[in-house]
C-alpha atoms as a PDB file:
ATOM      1  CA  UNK A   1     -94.411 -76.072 -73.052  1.00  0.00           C
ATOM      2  CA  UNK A   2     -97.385 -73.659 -73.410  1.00  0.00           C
ATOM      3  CA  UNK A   3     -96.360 -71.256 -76.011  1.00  0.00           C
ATOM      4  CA  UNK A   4     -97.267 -67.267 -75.670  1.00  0.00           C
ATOM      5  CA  UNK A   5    -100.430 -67.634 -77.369  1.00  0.00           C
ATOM      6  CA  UNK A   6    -101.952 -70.259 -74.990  1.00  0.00           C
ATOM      7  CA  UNK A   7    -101.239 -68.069 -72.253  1.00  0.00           C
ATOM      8  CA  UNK A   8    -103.249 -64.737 -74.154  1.00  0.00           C
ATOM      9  CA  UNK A   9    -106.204 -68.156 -74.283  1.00  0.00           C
ATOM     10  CA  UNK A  10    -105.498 -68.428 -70.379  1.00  0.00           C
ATOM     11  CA  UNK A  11    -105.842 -64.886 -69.644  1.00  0.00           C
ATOM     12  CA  UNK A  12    -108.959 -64.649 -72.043  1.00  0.00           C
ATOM     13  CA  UNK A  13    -110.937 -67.053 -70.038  1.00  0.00           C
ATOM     14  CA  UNK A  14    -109.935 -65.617 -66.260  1.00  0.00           C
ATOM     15  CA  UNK A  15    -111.219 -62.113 -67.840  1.00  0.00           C
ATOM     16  CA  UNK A  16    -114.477 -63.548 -68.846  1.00  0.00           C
ATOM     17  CA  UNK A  17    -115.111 -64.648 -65.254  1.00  0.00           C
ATOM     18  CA  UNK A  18    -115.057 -61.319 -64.211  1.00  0.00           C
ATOM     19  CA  UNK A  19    -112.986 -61.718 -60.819  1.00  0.00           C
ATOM     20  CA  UNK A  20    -111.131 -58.434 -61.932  1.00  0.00           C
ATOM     21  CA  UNK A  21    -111.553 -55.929 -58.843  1.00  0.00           C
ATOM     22  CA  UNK A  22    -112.239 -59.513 -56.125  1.00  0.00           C
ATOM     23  CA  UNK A  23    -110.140 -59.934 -53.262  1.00  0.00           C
ATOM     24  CA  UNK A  24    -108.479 -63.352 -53.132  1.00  0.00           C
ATOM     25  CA  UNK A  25    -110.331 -64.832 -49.908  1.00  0.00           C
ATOM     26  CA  UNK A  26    -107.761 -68.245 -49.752  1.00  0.00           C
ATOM     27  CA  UNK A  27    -104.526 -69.375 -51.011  1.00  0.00           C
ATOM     28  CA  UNK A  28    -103.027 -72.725 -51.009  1.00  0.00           C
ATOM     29  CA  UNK A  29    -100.209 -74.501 -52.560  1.00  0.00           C
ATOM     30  CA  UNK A  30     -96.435 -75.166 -52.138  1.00  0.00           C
ATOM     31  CA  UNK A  31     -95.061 -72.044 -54.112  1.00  0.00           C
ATOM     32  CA  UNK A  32     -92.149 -70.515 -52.177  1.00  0.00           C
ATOM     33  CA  UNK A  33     -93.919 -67.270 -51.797  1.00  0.00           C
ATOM     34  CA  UNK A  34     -94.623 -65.035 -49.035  1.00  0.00           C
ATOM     35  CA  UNK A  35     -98.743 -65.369 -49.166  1.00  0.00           C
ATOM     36  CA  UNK A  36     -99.030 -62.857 -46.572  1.00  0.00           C
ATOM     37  CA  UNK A  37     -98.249 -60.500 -49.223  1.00  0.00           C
ATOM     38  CA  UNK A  38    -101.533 -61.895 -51.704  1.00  0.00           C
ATOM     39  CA  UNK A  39    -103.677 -63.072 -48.849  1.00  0.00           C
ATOM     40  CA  UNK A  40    -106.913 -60.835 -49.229  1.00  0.00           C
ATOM     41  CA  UNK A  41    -105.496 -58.343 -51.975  1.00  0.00           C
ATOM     42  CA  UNK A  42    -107.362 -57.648 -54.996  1.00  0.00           C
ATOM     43  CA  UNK A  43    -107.261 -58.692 -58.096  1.00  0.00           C
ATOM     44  CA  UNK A  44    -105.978 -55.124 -60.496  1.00  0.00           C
ATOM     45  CA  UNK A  45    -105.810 -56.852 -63.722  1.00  0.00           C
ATOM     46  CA  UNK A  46    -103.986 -60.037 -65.725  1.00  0.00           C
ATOM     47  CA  UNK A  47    -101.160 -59.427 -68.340  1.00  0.00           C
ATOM     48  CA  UNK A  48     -98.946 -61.647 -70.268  1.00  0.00           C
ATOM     49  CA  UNK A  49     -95.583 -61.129 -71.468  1.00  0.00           C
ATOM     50  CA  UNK A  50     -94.688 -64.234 -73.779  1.00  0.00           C
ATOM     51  CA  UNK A  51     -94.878 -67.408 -72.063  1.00  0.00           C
ATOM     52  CA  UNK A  52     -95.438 -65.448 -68.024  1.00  0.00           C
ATOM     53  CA  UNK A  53     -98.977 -65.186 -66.611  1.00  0.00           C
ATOM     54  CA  UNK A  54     -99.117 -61.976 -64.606  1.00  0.00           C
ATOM     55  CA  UNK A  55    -101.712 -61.727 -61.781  1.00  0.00           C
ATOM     56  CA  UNK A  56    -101.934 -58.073 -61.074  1.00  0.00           C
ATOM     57  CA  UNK A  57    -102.550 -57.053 -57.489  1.00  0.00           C
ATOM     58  CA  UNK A  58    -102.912 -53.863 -55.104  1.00  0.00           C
ATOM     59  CA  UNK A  59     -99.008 -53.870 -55.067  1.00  0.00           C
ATOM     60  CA  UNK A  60     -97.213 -56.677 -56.086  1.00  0.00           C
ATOM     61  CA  UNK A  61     -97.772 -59.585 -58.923  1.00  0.00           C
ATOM     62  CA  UNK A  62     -97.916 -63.222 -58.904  1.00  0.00           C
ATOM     63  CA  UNK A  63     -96.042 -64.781 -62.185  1.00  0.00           C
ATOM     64  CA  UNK A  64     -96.702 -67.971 -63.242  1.00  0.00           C
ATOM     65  CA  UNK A  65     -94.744 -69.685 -65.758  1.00  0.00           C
ATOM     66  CA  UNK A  66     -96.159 -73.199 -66.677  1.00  0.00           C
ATOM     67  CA  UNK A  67     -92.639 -74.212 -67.940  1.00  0.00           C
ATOM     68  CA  UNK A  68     -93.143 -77.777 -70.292  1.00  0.00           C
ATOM     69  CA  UNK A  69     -95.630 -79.351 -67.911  1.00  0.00           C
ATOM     70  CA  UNK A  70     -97.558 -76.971 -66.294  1.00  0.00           C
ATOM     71  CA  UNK A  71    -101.336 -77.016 -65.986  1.00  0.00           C
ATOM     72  CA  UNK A  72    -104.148 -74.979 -64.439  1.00  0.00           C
ATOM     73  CA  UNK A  73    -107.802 -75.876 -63.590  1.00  0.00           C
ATOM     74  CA  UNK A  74    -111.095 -73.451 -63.267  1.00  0.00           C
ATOM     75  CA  UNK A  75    -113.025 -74.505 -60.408  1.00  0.00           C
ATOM     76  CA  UNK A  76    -111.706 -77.863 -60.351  1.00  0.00           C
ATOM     77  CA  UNK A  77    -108.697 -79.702 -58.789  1.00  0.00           C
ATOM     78  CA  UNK A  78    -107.057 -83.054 -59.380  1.00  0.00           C
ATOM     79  CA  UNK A  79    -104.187 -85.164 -57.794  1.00  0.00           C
ATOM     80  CA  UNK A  80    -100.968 -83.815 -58.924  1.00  0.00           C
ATOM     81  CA  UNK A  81     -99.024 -81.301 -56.095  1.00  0.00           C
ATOM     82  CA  UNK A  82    -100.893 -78.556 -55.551  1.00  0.00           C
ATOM     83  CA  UNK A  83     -98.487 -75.073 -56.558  1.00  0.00           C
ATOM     84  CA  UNK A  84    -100.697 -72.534 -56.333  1.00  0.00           C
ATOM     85  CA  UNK A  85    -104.513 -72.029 -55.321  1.00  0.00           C
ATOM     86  CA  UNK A  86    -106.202 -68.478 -55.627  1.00  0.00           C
ATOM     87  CA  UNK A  87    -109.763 -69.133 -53.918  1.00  0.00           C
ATOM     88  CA  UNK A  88    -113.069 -66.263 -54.131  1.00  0.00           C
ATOM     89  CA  UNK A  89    -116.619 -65.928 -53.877  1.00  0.00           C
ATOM     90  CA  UNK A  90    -117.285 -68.726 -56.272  1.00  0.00           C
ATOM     91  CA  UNK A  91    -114.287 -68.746 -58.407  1.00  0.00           C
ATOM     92  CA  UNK A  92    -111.154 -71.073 -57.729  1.00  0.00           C
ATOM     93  CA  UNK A  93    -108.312 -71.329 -59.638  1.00  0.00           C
ATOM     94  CA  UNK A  94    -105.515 -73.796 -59.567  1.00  0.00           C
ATOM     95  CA  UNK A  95    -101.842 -74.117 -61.232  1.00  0.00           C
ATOM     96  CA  UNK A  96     -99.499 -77.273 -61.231  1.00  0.00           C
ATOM     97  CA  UNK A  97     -96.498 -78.410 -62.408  1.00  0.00           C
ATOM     98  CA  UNK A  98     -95.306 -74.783 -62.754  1.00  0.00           C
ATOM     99  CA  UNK A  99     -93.065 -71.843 -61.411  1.00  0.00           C
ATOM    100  CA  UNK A 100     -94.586 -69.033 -59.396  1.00  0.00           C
ATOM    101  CA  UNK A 101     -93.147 -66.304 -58.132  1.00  0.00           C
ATOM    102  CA  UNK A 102     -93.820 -62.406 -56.583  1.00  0.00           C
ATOM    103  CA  UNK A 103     -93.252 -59.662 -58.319  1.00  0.00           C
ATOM    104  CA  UNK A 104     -93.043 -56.401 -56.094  1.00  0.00           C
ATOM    105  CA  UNK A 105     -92.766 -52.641 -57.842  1.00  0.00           C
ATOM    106  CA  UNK A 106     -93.381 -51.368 -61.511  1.00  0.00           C
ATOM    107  CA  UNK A 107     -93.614 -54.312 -64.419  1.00  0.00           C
ATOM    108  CA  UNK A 108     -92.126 -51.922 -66.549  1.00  0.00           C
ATOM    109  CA  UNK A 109     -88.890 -52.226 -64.581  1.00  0.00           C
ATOM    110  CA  UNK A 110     -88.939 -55.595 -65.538  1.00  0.00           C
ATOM    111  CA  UNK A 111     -90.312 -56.317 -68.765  1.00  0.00           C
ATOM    112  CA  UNK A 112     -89.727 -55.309 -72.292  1.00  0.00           C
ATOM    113  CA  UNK A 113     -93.197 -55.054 -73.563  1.00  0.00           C
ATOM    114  CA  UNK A 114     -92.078 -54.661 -77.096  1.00  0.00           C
ATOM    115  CA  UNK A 115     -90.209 -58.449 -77.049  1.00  0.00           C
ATOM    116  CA  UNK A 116     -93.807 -59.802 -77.264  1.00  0.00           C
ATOM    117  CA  UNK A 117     -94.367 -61.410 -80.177  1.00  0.00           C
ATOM    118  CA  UNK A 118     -97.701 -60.518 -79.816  1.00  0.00           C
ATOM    119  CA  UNK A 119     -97.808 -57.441 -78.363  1.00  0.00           C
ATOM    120  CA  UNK A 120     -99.493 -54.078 -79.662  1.00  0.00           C
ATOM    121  CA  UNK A 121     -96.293 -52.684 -79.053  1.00  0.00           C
ATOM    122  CA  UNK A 122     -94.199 -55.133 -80.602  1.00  0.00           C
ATOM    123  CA  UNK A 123     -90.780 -53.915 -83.238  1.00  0.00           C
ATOM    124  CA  UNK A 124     -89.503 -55.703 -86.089  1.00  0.00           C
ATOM    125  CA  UNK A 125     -86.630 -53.276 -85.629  1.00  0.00           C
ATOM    126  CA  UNK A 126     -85.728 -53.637 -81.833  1.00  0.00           C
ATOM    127  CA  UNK A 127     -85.786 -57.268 -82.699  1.00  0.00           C
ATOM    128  CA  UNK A 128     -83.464 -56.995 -86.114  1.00  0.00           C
ATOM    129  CA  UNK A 129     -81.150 -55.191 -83.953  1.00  0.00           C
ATOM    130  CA  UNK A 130     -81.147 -57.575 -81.284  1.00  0.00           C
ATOM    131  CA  UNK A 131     -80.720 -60.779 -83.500  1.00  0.00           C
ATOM    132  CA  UNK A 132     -77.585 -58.982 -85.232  1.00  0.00           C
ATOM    133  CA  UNK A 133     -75.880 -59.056 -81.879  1.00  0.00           C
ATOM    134  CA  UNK A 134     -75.363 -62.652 -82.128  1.00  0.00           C
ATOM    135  CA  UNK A 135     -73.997 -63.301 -85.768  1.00  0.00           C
ATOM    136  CA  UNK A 136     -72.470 -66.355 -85.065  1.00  0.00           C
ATOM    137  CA  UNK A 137     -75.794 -67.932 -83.746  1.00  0.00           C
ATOM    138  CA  UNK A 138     -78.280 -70.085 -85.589  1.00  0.00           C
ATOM    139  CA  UNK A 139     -81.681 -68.887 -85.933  1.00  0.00           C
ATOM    140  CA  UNK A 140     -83.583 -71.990 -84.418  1.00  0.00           C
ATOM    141  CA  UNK A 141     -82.004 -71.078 -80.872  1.00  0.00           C
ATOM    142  CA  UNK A 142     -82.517 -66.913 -81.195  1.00  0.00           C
ATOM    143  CA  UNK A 143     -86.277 -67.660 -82.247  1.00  0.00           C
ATOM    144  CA  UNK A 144     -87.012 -69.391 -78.603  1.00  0.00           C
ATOM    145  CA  UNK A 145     -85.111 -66.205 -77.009  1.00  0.00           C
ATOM    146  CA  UNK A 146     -87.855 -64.943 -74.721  1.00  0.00           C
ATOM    147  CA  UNK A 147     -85.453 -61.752 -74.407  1.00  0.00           C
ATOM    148  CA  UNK A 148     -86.082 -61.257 -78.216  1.00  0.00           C
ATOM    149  CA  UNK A 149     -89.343 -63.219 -79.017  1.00  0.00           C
ATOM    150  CA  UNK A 150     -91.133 -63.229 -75.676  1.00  0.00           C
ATOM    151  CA  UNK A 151     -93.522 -66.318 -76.718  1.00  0.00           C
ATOM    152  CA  UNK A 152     -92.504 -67.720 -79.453  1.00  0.00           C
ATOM    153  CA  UNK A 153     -91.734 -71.740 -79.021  1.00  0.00           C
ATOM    154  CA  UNK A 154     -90.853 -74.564 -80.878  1.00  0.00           C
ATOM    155  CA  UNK A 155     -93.695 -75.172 -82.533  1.00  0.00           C
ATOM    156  CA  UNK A 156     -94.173 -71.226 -83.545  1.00  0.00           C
ATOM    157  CA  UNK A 157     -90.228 -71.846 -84.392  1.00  0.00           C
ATOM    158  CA  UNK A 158     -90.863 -74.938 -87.118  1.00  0.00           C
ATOM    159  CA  UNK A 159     -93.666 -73.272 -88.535  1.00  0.00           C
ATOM    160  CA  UNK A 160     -92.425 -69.772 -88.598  1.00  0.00           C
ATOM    161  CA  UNK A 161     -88.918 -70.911 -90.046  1.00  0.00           C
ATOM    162  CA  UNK A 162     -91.253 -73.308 -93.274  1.00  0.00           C
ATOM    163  CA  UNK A 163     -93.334 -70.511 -94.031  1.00  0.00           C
ATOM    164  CA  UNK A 164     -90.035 -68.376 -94.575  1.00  0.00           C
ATOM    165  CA  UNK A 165     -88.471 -71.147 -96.330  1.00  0.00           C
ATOM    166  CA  UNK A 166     -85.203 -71.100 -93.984  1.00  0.00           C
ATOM    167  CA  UNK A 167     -83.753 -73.928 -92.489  1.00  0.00           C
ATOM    168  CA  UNK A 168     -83.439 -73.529 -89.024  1.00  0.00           C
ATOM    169  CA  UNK A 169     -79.099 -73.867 -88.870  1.00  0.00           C
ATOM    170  CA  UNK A 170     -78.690 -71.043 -90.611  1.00  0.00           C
ATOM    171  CA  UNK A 171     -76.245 -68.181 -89.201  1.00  0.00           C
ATOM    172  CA  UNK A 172     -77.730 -64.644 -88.344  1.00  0.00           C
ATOM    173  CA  UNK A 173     -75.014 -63.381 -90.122  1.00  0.00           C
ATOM    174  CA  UNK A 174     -75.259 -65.490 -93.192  1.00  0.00           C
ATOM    175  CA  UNK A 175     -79.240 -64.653 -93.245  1.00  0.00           C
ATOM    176  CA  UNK A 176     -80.108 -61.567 -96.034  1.00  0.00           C
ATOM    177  CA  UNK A 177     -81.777 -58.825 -94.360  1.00  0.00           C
ATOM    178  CA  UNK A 178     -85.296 -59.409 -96.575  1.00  0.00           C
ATOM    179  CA  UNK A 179     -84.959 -62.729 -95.379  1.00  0.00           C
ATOM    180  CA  UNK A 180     -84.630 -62.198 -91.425  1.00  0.00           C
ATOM    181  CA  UNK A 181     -87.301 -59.769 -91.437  1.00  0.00           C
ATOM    182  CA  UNK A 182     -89.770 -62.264 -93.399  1.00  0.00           C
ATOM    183  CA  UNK A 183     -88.668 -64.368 -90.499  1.00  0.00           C
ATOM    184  CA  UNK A 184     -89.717 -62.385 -87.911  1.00  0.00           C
ATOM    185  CA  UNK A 185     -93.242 -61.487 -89.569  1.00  0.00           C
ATOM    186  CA  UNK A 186     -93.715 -65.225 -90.092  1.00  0.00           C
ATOM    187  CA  UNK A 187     -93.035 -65.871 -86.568  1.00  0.00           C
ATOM    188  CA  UNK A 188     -95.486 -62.580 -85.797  1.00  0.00           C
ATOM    189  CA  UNK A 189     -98.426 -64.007 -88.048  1.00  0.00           C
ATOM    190  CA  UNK A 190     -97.956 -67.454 -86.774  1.00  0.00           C
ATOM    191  CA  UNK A 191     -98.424 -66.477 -83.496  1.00  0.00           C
ATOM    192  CA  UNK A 192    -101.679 -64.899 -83.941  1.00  0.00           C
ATOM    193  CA  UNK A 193    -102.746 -67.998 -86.059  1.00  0.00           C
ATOM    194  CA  UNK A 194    -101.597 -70.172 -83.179  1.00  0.00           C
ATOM    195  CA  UNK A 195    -104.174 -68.159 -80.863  1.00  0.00           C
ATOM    196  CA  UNK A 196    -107.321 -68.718 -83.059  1.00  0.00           C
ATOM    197  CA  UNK A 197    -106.430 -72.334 -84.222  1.00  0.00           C
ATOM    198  CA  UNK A 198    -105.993 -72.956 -80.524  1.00  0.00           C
ATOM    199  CA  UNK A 199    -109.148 -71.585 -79.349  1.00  0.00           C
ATOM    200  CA  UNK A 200    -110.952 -73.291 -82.370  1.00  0.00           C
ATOM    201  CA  UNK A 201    -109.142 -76.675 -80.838  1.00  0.00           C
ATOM    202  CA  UNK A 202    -107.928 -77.462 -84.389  1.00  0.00           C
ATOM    203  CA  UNK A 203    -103.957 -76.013 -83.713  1.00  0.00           C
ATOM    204  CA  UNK A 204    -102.957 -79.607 -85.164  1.00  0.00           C
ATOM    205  CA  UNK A 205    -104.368 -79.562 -88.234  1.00  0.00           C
ATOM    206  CA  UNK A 206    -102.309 -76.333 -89.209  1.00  0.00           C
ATOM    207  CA  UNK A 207     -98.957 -77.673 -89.189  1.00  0.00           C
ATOM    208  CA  UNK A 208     -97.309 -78.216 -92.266  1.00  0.00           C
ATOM    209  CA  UNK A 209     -93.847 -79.520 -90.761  1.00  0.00           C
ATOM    210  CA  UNK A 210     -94.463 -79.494 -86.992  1.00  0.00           C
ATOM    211  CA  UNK A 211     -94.032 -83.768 -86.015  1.00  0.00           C
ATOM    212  CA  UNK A 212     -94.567 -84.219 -89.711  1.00  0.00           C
ATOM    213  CA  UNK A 213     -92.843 -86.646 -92.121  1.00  0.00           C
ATOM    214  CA  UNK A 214     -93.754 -85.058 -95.328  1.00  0.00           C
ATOM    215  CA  UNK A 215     -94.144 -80.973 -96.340  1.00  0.00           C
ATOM    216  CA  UNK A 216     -97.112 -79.977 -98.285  1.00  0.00           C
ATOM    217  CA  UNK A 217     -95.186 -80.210-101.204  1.00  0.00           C
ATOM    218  CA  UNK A 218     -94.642 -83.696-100.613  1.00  0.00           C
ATOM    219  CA  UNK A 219     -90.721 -83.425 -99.645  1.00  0.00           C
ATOM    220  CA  UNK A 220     -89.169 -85.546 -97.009  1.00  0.00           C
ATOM    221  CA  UNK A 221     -89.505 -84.081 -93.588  1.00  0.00           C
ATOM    222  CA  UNK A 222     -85.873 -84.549 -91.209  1.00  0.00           C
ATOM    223  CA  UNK A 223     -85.936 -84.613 -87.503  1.00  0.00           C
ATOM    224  CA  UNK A 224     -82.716 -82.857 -85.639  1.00  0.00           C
ATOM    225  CA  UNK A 225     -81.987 -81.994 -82.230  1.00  0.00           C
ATOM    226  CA  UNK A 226     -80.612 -78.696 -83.551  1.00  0.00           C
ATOM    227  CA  UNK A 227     -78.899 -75.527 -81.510  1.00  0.00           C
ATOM    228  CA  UNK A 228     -77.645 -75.020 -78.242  1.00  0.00           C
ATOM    229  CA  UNK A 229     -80.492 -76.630 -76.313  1.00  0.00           C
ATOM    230  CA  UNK A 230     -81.004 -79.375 -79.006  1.00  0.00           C
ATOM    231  CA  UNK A 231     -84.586 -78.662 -79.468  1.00  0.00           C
ATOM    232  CA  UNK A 232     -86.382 -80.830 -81.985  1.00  0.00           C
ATOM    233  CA  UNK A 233     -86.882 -79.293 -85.705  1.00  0.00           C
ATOM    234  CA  UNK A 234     -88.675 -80.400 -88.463  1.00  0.00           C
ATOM    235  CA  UNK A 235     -87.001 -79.658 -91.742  1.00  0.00           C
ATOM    236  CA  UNK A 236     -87.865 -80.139 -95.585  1.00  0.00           C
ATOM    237  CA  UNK A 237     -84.204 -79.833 -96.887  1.00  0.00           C
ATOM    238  CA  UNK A 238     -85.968 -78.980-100.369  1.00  0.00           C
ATOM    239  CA  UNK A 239     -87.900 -76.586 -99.014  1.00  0.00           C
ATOM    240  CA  UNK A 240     -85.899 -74.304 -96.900  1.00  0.00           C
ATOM    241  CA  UNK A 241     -82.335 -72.781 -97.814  1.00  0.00           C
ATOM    242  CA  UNK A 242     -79.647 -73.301 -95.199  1.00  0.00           C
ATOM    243  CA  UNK A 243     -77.890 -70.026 -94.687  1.00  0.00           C
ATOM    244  CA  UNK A 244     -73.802 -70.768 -93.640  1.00  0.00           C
END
């Protein structure tokens, strides 16, 4: 699943073709959306909010969420089920694999700006707070919260979680205070790491537990389906404190 970061990359490159301010001239696709409403609008602006890509129009907004498979193509198409074409003058763009649908009225109605982990408007405190409301919960499912770390995903999780030296089953309420905010800056830094490693195509050689088998201190690395969802993590039981 494209994490937050890869999205920022996605709306990087559609700003850089300068369509801002172009009127979509043909849409195509099987999204279950009315396209009457984005037929021949123009394009306002793109945002992101954690893992959504927000087209901006005159007055509504398309979101796209690539979920674990989704994909998108720049002026070229390929085989898979079309989901959502946005043609103009000599731009196309093309998603697959994904979810789309319209957003009508004010995004602030319906996003927290302040849950993205990358955000300029991001709090440390709004997210404290928030994690403290589920003290029985382990931190490896709370990190992939999009209501609290808009974003962040499991490979922002395993790194995040090393670099803090926590193992991933530990209990919010079990976790010192120092401790869950070093957390959350981990998970902040990582983030923006994640962005320029990606860009630089070199992501991969970052990870220090992420589908490793040793830590860079040379400790065994475990594999568990941990948390509610049973998402894969990558723990050095040397490395990290568990937290119960």
């Amino acid at each position: 699943m494209p994490e937050g970061p890869s999205i920022r990359i996605l709306k990087e490159k559609l700003e850089h073709l300068h369509i801002k301010g172009h009127t979509i001239l043909e849409t195509a696709g099987n999204a279950q959306i009315n396209y009457d409403k984005i037929n021949h609008k123009k394009i306002v602006t793109f945002k992101t909010w954690g893992k959504h890509f927000l087209i901006c129009l005159e007055d509504s907004t398309i979101r796209i969420h690539l979920m674990m498979f989704g994909t998108y193509l720049i002026n070229d198409r390929k085989t898979t089920p079309l989901k959502l074409r946005l043609s103009f003058d000599d731009t196309e763009l093309n998603f697959y694999t994904c979810v789309v649908k319209l957003i009508e009225g004010d995004l602030d109605k319906f996003y927290d700006w302040s849950a993205d982990i990358m955000s300029d408007t991001w709090s440390t405190p709004k997210a404290v707070k928030k994690l403290r409301e589920y003290p029985d919960r382990l931190i490896c499912d709370l990190l992939l919260e999009q209501d609290i770390f808009a974003g962040v995903g499991n490979i922002i999780k395993n790194e995040a979680l090393y670099k803090a030296r926590i193992h991933p089953a530990s209990v919010i309420s079990k976790i010192p205070p120092a401790k869950l905010n070093l957390i959350i800056k981990e998970a902040r830094d990582y983030s923006f790491d994640f962005f320029k490693w990606r860009k630089e195509e070199t992501l991969s050689k970052h990870w220090e537990v992420y589908t490793k088998k040793r830590c860079p201190l040379e400790h065994d690395i475990k594999k568990i389906n941990l948390g509610k969802n049973k998402r894969r993590s990558f723990i050095c039981e040397t490395c990290q404190k568990l937290y119960n």
